[in-house]
PDB file of N, CA and C in Angstrom:
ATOM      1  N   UNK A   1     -67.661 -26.934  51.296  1.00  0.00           N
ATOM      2  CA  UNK A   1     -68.904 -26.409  51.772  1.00  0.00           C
ATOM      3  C   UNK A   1     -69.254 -25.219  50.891  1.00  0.00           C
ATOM      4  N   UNK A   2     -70.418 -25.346  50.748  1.00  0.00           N
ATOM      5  CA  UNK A   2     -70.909 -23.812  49.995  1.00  0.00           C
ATOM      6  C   UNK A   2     -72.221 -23.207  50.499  1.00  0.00           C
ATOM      7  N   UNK A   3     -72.484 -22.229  50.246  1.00  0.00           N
ATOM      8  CA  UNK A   3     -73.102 -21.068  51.204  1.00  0.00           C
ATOM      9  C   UNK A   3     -73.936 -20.193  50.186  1.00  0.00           C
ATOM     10  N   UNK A   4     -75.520 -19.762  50.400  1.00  0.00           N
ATOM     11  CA  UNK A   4     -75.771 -18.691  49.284  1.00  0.00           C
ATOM     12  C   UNK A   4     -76.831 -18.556  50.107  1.00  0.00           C
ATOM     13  N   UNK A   5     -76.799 -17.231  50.039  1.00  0.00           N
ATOM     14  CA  UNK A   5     -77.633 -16.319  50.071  1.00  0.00           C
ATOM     15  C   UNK A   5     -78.614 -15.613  49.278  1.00  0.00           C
ATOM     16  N   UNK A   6     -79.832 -15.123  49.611  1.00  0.00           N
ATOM     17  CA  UNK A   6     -80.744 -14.723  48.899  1.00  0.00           C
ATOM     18  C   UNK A   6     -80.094 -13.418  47.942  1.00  0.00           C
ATOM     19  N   UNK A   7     -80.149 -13.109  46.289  1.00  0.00           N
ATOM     20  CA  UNK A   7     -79.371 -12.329  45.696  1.00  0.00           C
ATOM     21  C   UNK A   7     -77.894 -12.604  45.317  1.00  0.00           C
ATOM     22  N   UNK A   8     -77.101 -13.253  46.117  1.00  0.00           N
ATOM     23  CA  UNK A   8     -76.038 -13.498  45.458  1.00  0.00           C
ATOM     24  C   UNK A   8     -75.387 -15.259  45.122  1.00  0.00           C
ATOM     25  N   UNK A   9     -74.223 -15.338  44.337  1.00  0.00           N
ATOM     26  CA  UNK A   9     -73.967 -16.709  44.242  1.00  0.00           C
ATOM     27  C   UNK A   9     -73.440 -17.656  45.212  1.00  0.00           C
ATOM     28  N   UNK A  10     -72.872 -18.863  44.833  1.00  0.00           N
ATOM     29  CA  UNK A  10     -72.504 -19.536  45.643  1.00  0.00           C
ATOM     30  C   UNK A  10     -71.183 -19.031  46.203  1.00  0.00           C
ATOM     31  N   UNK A  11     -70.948 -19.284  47.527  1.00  0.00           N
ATOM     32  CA  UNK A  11     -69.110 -18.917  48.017  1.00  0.00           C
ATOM     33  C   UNK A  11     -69.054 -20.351  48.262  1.00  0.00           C
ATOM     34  N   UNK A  12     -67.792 -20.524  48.109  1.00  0.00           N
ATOM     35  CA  UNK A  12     -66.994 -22.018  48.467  1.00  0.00           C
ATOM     36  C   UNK A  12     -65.957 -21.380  49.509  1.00  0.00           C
ATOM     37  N   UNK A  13     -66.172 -22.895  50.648  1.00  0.00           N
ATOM     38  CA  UNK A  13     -65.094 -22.688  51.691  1.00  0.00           C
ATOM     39  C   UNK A  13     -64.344 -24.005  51.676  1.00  0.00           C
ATOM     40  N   UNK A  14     -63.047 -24.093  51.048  1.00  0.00           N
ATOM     41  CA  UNK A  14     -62.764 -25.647  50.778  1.00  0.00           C
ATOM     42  C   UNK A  14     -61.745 -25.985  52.134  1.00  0.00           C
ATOM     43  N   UNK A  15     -61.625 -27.638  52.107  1.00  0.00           N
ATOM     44  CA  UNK A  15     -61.457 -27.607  53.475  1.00  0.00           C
ATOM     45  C   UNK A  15     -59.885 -28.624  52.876  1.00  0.00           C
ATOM     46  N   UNK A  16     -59.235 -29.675  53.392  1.00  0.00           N
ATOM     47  CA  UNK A  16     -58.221 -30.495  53.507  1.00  0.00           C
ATOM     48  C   UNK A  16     -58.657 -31.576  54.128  1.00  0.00           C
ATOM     49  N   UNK A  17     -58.043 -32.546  52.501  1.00  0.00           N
ATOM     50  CA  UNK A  17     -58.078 -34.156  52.687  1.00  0.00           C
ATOM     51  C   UNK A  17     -58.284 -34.831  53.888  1.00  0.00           C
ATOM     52  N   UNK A  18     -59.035 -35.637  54.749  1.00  0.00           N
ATOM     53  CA  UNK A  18     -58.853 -36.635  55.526  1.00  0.00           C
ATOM     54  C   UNK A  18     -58.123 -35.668  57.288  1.00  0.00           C
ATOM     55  N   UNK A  19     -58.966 -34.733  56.945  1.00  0.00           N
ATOM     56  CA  UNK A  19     -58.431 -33.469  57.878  1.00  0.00           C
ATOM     57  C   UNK A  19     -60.174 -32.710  58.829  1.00  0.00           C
ATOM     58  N   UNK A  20     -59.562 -32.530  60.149  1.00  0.00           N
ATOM     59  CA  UNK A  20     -61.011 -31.873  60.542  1.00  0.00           C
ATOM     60  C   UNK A  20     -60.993 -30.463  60.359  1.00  0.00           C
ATOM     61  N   UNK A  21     -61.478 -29.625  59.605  1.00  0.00           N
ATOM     62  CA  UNK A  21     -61.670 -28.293  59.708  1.00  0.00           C
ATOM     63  C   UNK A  21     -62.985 -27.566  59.673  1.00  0.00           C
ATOM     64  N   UNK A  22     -62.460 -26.279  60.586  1.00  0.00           N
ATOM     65  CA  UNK A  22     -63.727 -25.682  61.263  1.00  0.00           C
ATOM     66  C   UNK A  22     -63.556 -24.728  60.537  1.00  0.00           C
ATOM     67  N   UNK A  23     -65.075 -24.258  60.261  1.00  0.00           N
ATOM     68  CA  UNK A  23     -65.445 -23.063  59.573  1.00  0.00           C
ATOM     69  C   UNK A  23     -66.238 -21.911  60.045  1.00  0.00           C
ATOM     70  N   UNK A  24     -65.249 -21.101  59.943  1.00  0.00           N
ATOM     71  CA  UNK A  24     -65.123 -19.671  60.980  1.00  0.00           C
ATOM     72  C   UNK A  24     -65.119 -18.486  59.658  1.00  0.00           C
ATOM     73  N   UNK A  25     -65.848 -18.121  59.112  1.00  0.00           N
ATOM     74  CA  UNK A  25     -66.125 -17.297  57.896  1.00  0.00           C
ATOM     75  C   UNK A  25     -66.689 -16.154  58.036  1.00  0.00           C
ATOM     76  N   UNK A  26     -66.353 -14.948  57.667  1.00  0.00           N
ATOM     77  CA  UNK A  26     -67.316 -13.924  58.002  1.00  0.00           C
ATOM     78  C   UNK A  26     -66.984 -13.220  56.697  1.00  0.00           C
ATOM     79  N   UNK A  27     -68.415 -12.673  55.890  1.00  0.00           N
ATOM     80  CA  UNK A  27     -68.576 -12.196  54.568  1.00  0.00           C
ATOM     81  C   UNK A  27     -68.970 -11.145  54.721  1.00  0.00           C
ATOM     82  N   UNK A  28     -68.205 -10.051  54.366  1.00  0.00           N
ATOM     83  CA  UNK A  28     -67.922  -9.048  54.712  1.00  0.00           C
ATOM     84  C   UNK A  28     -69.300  -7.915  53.819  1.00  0.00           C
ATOM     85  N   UNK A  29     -69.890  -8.197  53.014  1.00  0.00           N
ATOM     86  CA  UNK A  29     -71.095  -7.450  52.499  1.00  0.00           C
ATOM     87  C   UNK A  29     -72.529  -7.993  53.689  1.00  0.00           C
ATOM     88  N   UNK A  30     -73.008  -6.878  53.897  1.00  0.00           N
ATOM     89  CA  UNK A  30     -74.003  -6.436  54.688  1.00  0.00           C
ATOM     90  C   UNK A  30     -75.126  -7.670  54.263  1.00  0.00           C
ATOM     91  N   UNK A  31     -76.118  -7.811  52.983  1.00  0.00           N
ATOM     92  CA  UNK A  31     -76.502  -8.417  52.803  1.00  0.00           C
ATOM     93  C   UNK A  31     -76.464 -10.052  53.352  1.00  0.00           C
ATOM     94  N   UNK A  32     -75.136 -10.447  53.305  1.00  0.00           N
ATOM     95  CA  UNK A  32     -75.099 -12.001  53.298  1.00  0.00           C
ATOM     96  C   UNK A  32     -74.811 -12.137  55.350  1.00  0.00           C
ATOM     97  N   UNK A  33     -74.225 -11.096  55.443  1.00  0.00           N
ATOM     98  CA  UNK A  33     -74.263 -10.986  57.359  1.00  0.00           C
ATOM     99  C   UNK A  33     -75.376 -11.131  57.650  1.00  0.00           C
ATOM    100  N   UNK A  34     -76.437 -10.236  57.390  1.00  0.00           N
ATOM    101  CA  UNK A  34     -77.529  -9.731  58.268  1.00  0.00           C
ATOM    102  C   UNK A  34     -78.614 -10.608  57.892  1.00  0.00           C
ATOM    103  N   UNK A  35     -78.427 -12.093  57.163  1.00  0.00           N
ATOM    104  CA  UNK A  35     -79.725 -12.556  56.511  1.00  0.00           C
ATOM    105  C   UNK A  35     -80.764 -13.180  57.054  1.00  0.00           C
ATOM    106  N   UNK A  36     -81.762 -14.042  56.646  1.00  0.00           N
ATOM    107  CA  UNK A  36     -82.310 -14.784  57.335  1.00  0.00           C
ATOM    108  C   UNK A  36     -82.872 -15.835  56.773  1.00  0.00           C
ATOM    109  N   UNK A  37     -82.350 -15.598  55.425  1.00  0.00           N
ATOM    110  CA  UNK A  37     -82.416 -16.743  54.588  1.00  0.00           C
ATOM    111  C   UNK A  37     -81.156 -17.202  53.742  1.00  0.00           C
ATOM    112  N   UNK A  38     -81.004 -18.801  54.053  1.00  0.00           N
ATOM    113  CA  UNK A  38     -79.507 -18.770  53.321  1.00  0.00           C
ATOM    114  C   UNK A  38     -79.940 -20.769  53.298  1.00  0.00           C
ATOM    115  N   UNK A  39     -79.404 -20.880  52.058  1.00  0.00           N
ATOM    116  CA  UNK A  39     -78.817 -22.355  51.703  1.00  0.00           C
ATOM    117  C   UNK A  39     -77.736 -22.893  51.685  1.00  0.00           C
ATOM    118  N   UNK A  40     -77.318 -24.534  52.073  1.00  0.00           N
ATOM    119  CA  UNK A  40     -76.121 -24.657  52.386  1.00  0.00           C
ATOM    120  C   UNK A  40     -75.952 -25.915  51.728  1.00  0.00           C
ATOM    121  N   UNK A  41     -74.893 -26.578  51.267  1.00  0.00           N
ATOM    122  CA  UNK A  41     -74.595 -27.355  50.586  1.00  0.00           C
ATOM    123  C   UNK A  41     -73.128 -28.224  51.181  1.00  0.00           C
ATOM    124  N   UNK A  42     -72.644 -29.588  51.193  1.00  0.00           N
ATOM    125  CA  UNK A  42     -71.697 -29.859  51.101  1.00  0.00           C
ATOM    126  C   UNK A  42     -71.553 -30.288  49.650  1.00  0.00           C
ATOM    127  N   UNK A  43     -70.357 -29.846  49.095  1.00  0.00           N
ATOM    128  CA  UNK A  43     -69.560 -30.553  48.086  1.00  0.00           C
ATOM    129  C   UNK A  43     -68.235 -31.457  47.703  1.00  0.00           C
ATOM    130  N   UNK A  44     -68.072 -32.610  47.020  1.00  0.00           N
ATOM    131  CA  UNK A  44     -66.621 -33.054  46.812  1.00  0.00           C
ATOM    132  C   UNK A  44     -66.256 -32.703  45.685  1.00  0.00           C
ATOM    133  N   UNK A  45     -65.036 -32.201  45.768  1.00  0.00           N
ATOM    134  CA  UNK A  45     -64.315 -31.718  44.258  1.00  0.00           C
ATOM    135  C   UNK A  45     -63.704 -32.586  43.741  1.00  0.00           C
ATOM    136  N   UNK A  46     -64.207 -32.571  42.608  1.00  0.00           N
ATOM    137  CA  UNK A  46     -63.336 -33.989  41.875  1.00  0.00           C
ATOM    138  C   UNK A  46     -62.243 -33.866  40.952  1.00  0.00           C
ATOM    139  N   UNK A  47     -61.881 -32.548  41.380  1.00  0.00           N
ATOM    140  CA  UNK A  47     -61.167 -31.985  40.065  1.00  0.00           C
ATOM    141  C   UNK A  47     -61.670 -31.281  38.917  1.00  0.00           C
ATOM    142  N   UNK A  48     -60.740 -30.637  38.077  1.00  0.00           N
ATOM    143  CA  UNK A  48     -60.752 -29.588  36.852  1.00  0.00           C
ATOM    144  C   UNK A  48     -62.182 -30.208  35.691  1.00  0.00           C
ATOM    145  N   UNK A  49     -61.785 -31.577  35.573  1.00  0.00           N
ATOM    146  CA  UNK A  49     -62.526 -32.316  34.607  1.00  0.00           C
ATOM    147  C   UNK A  49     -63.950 -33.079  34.845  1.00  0.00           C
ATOM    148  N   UNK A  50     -63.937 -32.885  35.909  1.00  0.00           N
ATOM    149  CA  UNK A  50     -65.514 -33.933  36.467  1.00  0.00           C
ATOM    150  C   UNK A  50     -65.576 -32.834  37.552  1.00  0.00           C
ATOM    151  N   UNK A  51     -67.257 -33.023  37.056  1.00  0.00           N
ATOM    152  CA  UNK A  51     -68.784 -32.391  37.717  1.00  0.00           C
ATOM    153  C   UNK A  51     -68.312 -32.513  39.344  1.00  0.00           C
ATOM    154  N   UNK A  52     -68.269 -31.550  40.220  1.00  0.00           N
ATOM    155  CA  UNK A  52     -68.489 -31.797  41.788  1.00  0.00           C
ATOM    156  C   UNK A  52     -69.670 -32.714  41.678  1.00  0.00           C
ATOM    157  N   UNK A  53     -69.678 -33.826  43.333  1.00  0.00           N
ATOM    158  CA  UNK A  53     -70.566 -34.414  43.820  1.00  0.00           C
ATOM    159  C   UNK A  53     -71.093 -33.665  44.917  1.00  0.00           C
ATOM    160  N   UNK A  54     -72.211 -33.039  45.299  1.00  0.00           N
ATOM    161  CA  UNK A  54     -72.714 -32.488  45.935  1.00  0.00           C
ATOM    162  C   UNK A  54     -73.872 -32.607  46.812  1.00  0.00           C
ATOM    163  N   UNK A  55     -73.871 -32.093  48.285  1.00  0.00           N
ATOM    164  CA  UNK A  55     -75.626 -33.352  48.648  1.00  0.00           C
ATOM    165  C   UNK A  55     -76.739 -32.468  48.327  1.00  0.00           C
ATOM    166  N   UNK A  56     -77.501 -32.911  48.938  1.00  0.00           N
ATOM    167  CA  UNK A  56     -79.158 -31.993  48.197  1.00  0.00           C
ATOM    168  C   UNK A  56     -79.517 -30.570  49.361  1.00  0.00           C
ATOM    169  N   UNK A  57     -79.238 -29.316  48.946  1.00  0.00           N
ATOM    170  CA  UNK A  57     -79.054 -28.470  49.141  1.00  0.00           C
ATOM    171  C   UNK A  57     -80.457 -28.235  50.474  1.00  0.00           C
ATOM    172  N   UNK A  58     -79.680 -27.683  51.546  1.00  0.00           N
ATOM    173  CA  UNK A  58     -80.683 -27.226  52.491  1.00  0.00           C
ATOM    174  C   UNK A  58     -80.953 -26.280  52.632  1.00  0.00           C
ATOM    175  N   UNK A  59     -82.449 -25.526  53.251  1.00  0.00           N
ATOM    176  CA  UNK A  59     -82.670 -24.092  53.097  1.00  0.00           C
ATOM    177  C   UNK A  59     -82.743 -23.612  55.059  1.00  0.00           C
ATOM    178  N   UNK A  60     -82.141 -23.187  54.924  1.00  0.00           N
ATOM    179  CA  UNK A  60     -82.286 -22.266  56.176  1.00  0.00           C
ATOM    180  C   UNK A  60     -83.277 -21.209  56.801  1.00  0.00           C
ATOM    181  N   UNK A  61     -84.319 -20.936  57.161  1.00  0.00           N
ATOM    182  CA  UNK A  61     -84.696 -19.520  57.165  1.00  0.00           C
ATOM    183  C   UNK A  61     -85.415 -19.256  58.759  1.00  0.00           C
ATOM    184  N   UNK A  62     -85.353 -17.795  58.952  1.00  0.00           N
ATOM    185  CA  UNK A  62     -85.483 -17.582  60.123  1.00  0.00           C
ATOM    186  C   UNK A  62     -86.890 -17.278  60.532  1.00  0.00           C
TER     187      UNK A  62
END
Protein backbone atom coordinates (compact mmCIF):
# COMPACT_ATOMS: atom_id res chain seq x y z
CA UNK A 1 0.00 0.00 0.00
CA UNK A 2 1.19 3.50 -0.52
CA UNK A 3 0.04 6.77 0.81
CA UNK A 4 0.91 10.58 -0.27
CA UNK A 5 0.14 13.43 0.74
CA UNK A 6 -0.08 16.87 -0.56
CA UNK A 7 3.95 18.14 -0.43
CA UNK A 8 5.52 15.06 0.36
CA UNK A 9 6.44 11.54 -1.32
CA UNK A 10 5.17 8.31 -1.43
CA UNK A 11 5.39 6.07 2.10
CA UNK A 12 5.10 2.34 1.55
CA UNK A 13 3.41 0.07 4.09
CA UNK A 14 4.33 -3.49 2.88
CA UNK A 15 2.28 -6.20 4.02
CA UNK A 16 2.99 -10.48 3.88
CA UNK A 17 2.42 -13.07 1.23
CA UNK A 18 -1.05 -14.74 1.11
CA UNK A 19 -1.51 -13.13 4.70
CA UNK A 20 -4.39 -10.64 6.06
CA UNK A 21 -2.85 -7.50 7.38
CA UNK A 22 -4.24 -4.47 8.92
CA UNK A 23 -2.95 -1.17 8.60
CA UNK A 24 -2.67 0.82 11.69
CA UNK A 25 -0.01 3.67 10.71
CA UNK A 26 0.45 6.88 12.23
CA UNK A 27 3.00 9.50 10.52
CA UNK A 28 4.35 11.28 12.84
CA UNK A 29 4.90 14.93 10.86
CA UNK A 30 2.01 17.30 11.40
CA UNK A 31 1.41 17.88 7.79
CA UNK A 32 0.54 14.29 6.62
CA UNK A 33 -1.77 13.82 10.18
CA UNK A 34 -3.79 16.81 9.89
CA UNK A 35 -4.61 16.56 6.00
CA UNK A 36 -7.41 16.61 3.89
CA UNK A 37 -6.05 15.70 0.94
CA UNK A 38 -4.22 12.46 0.36
CA UNK A 39 -3.86 9.67 -2.48
CA UNK A 40 -3.74 6.09 -2.12
CA UNK A 41 -2.48 3.39 -4.12
CA UNK A 42 -2.20 -0.46 -3.89
CA UNK A 43 1.02 -1.95 -5.13
CA UNK A 44 2.71 -5.55 -5.99
CA UNK A 45 6.37 -5.77 -5.63
CA UNK A 46 7.93 -7.70 -8.01
CA UNK A 47 11.19 -7.47 -6.85
CA UNK A 48 14.71 -5.55 -7.20
CA UNK A 49 14.53 -5.94 -11.13
CA UNK A 50 10.93 -5.34 -12.42
CA UNK A 51 8.75 -2.20 -12.33
CA UNK A 52 5.99 -2.60 -9.28
CA UNK A 53 2.40 -3.37 -10.63
CA UNK A 54 0.30 -0.85 -9.20
CA UNK A 55 -3.65 0.11 -9.48
CA UNK A 56 -4.73 3.56 -10.68
CA UNK A 57 -4.17 5.86 -7.90
CA UNK A 58 -7.18 7.35 -5.87
CA UNK A 59 -7.61 10.85 -4.57
CA UNK A 60 -9.13 11.42 -1.36
CA UNK A 61 -10.22 14.88 -0.27
CA UNK A 62 -12.24 16.34 2.36
Amino acid sequence: MQVKVEGYGWNRYDGKQKKTVTLNYLNWAAPQRYTDDAYIRVCRDKGSLNPDNCSTTKHYQR
